[in-house]
Protein backbone atom coordinates (compact mmCIF):
# COMPACT_ATOMS: atom_id res chain seq x y z
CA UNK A 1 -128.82 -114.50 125.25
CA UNK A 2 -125.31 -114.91 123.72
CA UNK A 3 -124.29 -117.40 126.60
CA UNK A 4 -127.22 -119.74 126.09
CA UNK A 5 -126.73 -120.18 122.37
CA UNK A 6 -123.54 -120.90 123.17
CA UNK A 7 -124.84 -123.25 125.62
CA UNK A 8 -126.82 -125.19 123.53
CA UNK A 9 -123.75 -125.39 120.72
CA UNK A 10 -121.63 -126.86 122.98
CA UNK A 11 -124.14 -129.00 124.22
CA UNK A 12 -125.43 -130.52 121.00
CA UNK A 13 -121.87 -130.90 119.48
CA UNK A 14 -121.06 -133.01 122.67
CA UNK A 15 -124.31 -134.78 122.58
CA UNK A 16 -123.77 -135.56 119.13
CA UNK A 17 -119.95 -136.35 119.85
CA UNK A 18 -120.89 -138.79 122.65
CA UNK A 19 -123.33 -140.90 120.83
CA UNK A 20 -120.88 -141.33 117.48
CA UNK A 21 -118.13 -142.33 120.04
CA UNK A 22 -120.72 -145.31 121.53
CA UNK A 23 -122.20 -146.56 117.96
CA UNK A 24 -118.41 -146.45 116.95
CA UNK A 25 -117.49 -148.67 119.63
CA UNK A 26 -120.62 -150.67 119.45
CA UNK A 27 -119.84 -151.35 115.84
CA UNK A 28 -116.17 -152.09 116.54
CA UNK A 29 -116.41 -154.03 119.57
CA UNK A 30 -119.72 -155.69 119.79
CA UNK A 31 -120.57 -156.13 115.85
CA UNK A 32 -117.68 -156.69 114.08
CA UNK A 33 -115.50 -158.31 116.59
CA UNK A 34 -113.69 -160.96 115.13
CA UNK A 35 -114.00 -160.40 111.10
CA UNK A 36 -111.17 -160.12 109.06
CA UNK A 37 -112.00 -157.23 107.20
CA UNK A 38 -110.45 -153.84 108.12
CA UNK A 39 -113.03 -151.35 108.88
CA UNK A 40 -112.01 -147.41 108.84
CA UNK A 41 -114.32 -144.57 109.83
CA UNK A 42 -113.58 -141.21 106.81
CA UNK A 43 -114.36 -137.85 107.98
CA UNK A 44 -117.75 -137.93 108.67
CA UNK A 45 -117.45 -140.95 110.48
CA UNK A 46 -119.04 -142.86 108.80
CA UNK A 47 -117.81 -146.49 108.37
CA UNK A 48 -116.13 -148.05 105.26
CA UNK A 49 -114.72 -151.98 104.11
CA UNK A 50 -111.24 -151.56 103.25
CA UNK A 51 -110.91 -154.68 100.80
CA UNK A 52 -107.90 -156.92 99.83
CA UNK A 53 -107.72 -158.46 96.60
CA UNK A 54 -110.17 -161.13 95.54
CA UNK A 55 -112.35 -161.27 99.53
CA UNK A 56 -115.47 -160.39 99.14
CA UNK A 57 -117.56 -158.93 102.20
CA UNK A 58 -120.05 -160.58 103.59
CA UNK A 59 -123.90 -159.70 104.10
CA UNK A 60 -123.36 -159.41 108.24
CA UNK A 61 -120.27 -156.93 107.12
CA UNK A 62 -122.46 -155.20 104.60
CA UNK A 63 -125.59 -154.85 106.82
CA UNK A 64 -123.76 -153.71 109.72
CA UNK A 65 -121.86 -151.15 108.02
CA UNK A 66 -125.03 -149.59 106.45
CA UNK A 67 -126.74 -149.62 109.49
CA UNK A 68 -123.92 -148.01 111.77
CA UNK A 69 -123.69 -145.50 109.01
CA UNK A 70 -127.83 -144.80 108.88
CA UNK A 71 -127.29 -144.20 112.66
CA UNK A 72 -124.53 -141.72 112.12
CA UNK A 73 -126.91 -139.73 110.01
CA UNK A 74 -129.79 -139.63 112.28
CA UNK A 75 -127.46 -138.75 115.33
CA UNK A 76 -126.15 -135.31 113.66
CA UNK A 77 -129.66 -134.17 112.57
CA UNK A 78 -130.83 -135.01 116.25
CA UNK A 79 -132.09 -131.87 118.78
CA UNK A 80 -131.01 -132.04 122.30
CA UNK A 81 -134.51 -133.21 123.64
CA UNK A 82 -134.21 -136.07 121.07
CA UNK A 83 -130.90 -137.69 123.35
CA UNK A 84 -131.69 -139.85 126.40
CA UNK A 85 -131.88 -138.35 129.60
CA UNK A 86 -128.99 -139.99 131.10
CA UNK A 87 -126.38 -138.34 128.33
CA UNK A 88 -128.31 -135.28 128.59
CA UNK A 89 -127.54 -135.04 132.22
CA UNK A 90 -123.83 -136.43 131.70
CA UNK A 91 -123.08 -133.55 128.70
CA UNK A 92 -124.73 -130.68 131.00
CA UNK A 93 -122.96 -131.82 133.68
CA UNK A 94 -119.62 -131.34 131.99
CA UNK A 95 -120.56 -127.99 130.89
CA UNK A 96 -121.56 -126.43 134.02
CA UNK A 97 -118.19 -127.46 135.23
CA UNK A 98 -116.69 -125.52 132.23
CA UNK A 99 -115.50 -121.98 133.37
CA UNK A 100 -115.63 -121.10 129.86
């Protein structure tokens, strides 16, 4: 019983890992490609506007931002069964190669 819990930590921490990585990337590279605002991610990963003095942020920046970070929320109270298949399979797959 020890092993599965186990299991199904590692599992949800990479599921959960995985998807932050791709809205991350989403945000950076799809969304926000091209503005001149610097964006950094704090500890929860959660996106922030670093601003310079007198530019003001735009609605797109603004919108984005909250959205990425309303994603980030729902992803880390998400259950396995909630993922997609297809990074289900990729995470297990991973883990069954895992000796440990």
């Amino acid at each position: 019983m020890k092993r599965d819990t186990n299991y199904r930590r590692k599992q949800i921490e990479l599921l959960i890992d995985n998807r932050i990585n791709q809205l991350e990337k989403k945000l950076l590279e799809d969304t926000l490609k091209g503005v001149e605002h610097r964006i950094e991610f704090n500890i929860n990963r959660k996106a922030t506007v670093v601003f310079t003095d007198g530019t003001w942020v735009t609605e797109f920046i603004r919108t984005s931002i909250l959205k990425h970070n309303y994603q980030i929320d729902l992803t880390n109270k998400m259950l396995p069964h909630q993922f997609k298949k297809e990074e289900r399979d990729a995470v297990d797959e991973i883990l069954n190669q895992d000796p440990t």
